[in-house]
C-alpha atoms as a PDB file:
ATOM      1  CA  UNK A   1       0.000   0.000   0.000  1.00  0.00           C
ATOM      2  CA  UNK A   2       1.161   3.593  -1.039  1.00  0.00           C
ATOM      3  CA  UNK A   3       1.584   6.624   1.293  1.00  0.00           C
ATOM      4  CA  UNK A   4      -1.335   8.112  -0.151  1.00  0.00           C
ATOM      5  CA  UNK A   5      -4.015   5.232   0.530  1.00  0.00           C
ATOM      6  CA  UNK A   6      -2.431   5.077   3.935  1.00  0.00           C
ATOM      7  CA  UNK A   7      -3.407   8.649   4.537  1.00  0.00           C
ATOM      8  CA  UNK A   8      -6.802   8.320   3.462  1.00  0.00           C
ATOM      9  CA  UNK A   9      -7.427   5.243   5.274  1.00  0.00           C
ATOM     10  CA  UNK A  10      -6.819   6.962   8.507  1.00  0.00           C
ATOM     11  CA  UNK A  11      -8.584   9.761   7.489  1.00  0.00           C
ATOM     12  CA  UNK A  12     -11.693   7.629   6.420  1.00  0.00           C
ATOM     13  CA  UNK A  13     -11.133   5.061   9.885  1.00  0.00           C
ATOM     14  CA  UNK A  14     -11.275   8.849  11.605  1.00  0.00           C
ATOM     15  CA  UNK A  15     -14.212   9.217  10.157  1.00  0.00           C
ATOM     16  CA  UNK A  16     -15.856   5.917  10.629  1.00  0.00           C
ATOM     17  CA  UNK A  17     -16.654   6.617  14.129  1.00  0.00           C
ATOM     18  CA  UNK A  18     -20.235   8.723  14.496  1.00  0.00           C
ATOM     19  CA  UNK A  19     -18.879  11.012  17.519  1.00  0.00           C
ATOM     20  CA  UNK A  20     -16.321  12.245  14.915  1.00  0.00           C
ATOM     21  CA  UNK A  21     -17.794  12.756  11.867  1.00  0.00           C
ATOM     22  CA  UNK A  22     -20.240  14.295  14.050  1.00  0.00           C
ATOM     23  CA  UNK A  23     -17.471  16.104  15.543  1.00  0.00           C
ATOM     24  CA  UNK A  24     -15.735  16.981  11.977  1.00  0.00           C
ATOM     25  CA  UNK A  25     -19.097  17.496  10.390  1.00  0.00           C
ATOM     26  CA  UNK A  26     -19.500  20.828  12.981  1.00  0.00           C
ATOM     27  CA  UNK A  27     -15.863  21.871  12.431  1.00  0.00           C
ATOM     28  CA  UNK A  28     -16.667  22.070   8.835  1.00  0.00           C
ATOM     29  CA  UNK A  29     -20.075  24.218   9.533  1.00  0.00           C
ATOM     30  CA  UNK A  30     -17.891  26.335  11.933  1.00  0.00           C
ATOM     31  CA  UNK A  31     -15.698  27.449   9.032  1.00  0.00           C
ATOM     32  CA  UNK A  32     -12.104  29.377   9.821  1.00  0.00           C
ATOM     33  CA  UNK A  33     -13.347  30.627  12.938  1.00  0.00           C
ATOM     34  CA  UNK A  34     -13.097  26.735  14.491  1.00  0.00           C
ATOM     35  CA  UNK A  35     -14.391  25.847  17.639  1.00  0.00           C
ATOM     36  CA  UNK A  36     -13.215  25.875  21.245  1.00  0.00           C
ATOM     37  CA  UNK A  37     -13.572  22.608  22.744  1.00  0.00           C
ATOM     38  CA  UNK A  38     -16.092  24.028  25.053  1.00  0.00           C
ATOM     39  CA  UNK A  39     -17.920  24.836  22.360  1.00  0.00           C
ATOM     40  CA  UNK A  40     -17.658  21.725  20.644  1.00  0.00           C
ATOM     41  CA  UNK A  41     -18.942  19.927  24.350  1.00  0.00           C
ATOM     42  CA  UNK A  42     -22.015  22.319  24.243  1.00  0.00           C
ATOM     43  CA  UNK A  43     -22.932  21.481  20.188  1.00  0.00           C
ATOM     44  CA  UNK A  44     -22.298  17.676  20.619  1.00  0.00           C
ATOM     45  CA  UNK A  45     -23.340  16.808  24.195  1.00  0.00           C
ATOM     46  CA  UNK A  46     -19.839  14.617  24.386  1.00  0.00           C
ATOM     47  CA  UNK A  47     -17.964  14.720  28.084  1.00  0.00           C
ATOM     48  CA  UNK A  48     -14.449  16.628  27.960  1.00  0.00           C
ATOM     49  CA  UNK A  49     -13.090  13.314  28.517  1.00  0.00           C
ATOM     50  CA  UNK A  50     -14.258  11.861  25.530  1.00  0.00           C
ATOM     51  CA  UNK A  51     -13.978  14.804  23.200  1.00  0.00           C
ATOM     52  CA  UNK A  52     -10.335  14.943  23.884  1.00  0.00           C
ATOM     53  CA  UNK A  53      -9.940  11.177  22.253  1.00  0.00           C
ATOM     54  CA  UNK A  54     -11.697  11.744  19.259  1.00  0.00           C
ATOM     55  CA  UNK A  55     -10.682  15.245  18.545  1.00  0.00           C
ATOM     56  CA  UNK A  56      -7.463  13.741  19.060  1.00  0.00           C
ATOM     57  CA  UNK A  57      -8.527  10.823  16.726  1.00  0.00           C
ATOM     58  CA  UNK A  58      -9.073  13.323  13.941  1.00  0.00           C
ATOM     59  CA  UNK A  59      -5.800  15.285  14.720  1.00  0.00           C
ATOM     60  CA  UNK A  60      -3.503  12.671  14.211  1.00  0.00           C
ATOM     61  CA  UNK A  61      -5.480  11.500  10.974  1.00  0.00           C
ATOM     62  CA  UNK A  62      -4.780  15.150   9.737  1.00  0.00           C
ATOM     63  CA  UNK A  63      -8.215  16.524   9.309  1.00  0.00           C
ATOM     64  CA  UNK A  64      -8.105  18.673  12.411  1.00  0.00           C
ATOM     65  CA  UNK A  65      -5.742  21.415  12.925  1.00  0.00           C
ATOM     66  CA  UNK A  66      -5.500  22.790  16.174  1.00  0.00           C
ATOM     67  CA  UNK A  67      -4.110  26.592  17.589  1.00  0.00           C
ATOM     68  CA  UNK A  68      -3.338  27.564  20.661  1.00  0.00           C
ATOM     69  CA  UNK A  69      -5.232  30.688  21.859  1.00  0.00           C
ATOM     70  CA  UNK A  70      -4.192  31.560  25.516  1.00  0.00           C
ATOM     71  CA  UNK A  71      -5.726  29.048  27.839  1.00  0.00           C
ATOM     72  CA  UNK A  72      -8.347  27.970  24.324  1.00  0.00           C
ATOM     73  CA  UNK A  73      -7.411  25.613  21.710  1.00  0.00           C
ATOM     74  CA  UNK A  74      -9.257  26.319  18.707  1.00  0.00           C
ATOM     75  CA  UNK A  75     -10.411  23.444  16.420  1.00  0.00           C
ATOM     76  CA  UNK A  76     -10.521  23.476  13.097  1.00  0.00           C
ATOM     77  CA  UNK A  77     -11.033  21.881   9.869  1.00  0.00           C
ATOM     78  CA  UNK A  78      -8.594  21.007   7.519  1.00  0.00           C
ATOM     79  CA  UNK A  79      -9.959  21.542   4.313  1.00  0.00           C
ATOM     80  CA  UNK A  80      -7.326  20.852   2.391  1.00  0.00           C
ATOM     81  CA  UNK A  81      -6.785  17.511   3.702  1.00  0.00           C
ATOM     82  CA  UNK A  82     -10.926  16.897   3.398  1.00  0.00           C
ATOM     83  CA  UNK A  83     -10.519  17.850  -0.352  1.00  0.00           C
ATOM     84  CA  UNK A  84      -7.580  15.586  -0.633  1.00  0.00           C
ATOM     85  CA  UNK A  85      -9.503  12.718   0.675  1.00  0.00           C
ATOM     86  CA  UNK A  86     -12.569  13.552  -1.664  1.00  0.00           C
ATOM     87  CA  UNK A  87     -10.346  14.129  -4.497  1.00  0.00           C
ATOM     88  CA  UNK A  88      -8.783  10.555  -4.112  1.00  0.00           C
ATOM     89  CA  UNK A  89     -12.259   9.108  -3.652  1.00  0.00           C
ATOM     90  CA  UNK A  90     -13.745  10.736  -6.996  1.00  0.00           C
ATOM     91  CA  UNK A  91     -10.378  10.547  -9.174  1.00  0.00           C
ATOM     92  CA  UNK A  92     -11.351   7.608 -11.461  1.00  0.00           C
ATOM     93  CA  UNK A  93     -15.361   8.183 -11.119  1.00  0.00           C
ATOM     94  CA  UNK A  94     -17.008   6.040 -14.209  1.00  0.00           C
ATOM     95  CA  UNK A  95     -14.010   5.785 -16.193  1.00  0.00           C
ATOM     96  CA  UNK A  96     -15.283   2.090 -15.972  1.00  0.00           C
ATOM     97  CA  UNK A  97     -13.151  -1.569 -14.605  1.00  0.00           C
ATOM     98  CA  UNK A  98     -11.518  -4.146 -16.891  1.00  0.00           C
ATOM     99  CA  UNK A  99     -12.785  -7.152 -15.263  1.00  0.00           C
ATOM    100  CA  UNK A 100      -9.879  -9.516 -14.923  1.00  0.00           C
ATOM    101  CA  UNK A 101     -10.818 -13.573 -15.869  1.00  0.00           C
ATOM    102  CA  UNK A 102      -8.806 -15.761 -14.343  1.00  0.00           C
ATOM    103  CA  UNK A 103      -8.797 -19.620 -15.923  1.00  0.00           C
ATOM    104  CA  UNK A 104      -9.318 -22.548 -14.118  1.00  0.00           C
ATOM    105  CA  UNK A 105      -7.351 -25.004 -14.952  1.00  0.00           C
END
Protein backbone atom coordinates (compact mmCIF):
# COMPACT_ATOMS: atom_id res chain seq x y z
CA UNK A 1 0.00 0.00 0.00
CA UNK A 2 1.16 3.59 -1.04
CA UNK A 3 1.58 6.62 1.29
CA UNK A 4 -1.33 8.11 -0.15
CA UNK A 5 -4.01 5.23 0.53
CA UNK A 6 -2.43 5.08 3.94
CA UNK A 7 -3.41 8.65 4.54
CA UNK A 8 -6.80 8.32 3.46
CA UNK A 9 -7.43 5.24 5.27
CA UNK A 10 -6.82 6.96 8.51
CA UNK A 11 -8.58 9.76 7.49
CA UNK A 12 -11.69 7.63 6.42
CA UNK A 13 -11.13 5.06 9.88
CA UNK A 14 -11.28 8.85 11.60
CA UNK A 15 -14.21 9.22 10.16
CA UNK A 16 -15.86 5.92 10.63
CA UNK A 17 -16.65 6.62 14.13
CA UNK A 18 -20.23 8.72 14.50
CA UNK A 19 -18.88 11.01 17.52
CA UNK A 20 -16.32 12.24 14.91
CA UNK A 21 -17.79 12.76 11.87
CA UNK A 22 -20.24 14.30 14.05
CA UNK A 23 -17.47 16.10 15.54
CA UNK A 24 -15.74 16.98 11.98
CA UNK A 25 -19.10 17.50 10.39
CA UNK A 26 -19.50 20.83 12.98
CA UNK A 27 -15.86 21.87 12.43
CA UNK A 28 -16.67 22.07 8.84
CA UNK A 29 -20.08 24.22 9.53
CA UNK A 30 -17.89 26.33 11.93
CA UNK A 31 -15.70 27.45 9.03
CA UNK A 32 -12.10 29.38 9.82
CA UNK A 33 -13.35 30.63 12.94
CA UNK A 34 -13.10 26.74 14.49
CA UNK A 35 -14.39 25.85 17.64
CA UNK A 36 -13.21 25.88 21.24
CA UNK A 37 -13.57 22.61 22.74
CA UNK A 38 -16.09 24.03 25.05
CA UNK A 39 -17.92 24.84 22.36
CA UNK A 40 -17.66 21.73 20.64
CA UNK A 41 -18.94 19.93 24.35
CA UNK A 42 -22.01 22.32 24.24
CA UNK A 43 -22.93 21.48 20.19
CA UNK A 44 -22.30 17.68 20.62
CA UNK A 45 -23.34 16.81 24.20
CA UNK A 46 -19.84 14.62 24.39
CA UNK A 47 -17.96 14.72 28.08
CA UNK A 48 -14.45 16.63 27.96
CA UNK A 49 -13.09 13.31 28.52
CA UNK A 50 -14.26 11.86 25.53
CA UNK A 51 -13.98 14.80 23.20
CA UNK A 52 -10.33 14.94 23.88
CA UNK A 53 -9.94 11.18 22.25
CA UNK A 54 -11.70 11.74 19.26
CA UNK A 55 -10.68 15.25 18.54
CA UNK A 56 -7.46 13.74 19.06
CA UNK A 57 -8.53 10.82 16.73
CA UNK A 58 -9.07 13.32 13.94
CA UNK A 59 -5.80 15.28 14.72
CA UNK A 60 -3.50 12.67 14.21
CA UNK A 61 -5.48 11.50 10.97
CA UNK A 62 -4.78 15.15 9.74
CA UNK A 63 -8.22 16.52 9.31
CA UNK A 64 -8.11 18.67 12.41
CA UNK A 65 -5.74 21.42 12.92
CA UNK A 66 -5.50 22.79 16.17
CA UNK A 67 -4.11 26.59 17.59
CA UNK A 68 -3.34 27.56 20.66
CA UNK A 69 -5.23 30.69 21.86
CA UNK A 70 -4.19 31.56 25.52
CA UNK A 71 -5.73 29.05 27.84
CA UNK A 72 -8.35 27.97 24.32
CA UNK A 73 -7.41 25.61 21.71
CA UNK A 74 -9.26 26.32 18.71
CA UNK A 75 -10.41 23.44 16.42
CA UNK A 76 -10.52 23.48 13.10
CA UNK A 77 -11.03 21.88 9.87
CA UNK A 78 -8.59 21.01 7.52
CA UNK A 79 -9.96 21.54 4.31
CA UNK A 80 -7.33 20.85 2.39
CA UNK A 81 -6.79 17.51 3.70
CA UNK A 82 -10.93 16.90 3.40
CA UNK A 83 -10.52 17.85 -0.35
CA UNK A 84 -7.58 15.59 -0.63
CA UNK A 85 -9.50 12.72 0.68
CA UNK A 86 -12.57 13.55 -1.66
CA UNK A 87 -10.35 14.13 -4.50
CA UNK A 88 -8.78 10.55 -4.11
CA UNK A 89 -12.26 9.11 -3.65
CA UNK A 90 -13.75 10.74 -7.00
CA UNK A 91 -10.38 10.55 -9.17
CA UNK A 92 -11.35 7.61 -11.46
CA UNK A 93 -15.36 8.18 -11.12
CA UNK A 94 -17.01 6.04 -14.21
CA UNK A 95 -14.01 5.79 -16.19
CA UNK A 96 -15.28 2.09 -15.97
CA UNK A 97 -13.15 -1.57 -14.61
CA UNK A 98 -11.52 -4.15 -16.89
CA UNK A 99 -12.79 -7.15 -15.26
CA UNK A 100 -9.88 -9.52 -14.92
CA UNK A 101 -10.82 -13.57 -15.87
CA UNK A 102 -8.81 -15.76 -14.34
CA UNK A 103 -8.80 -19.62 -15.92
CA UNK A 104 -9.32 -22.55 -14.12
CA UNK A 105 -7.35 -25.00 -14.95
Amino acid sequence: MNERNSTVARALAALGHEARLQIFRLLVRAGDEGLIVGDIASHTGLPLSTLAHHLRTLVTAGLVKQERRGREIVNRADYRAMNRTLDYLTAECCMGVELVRQKVA
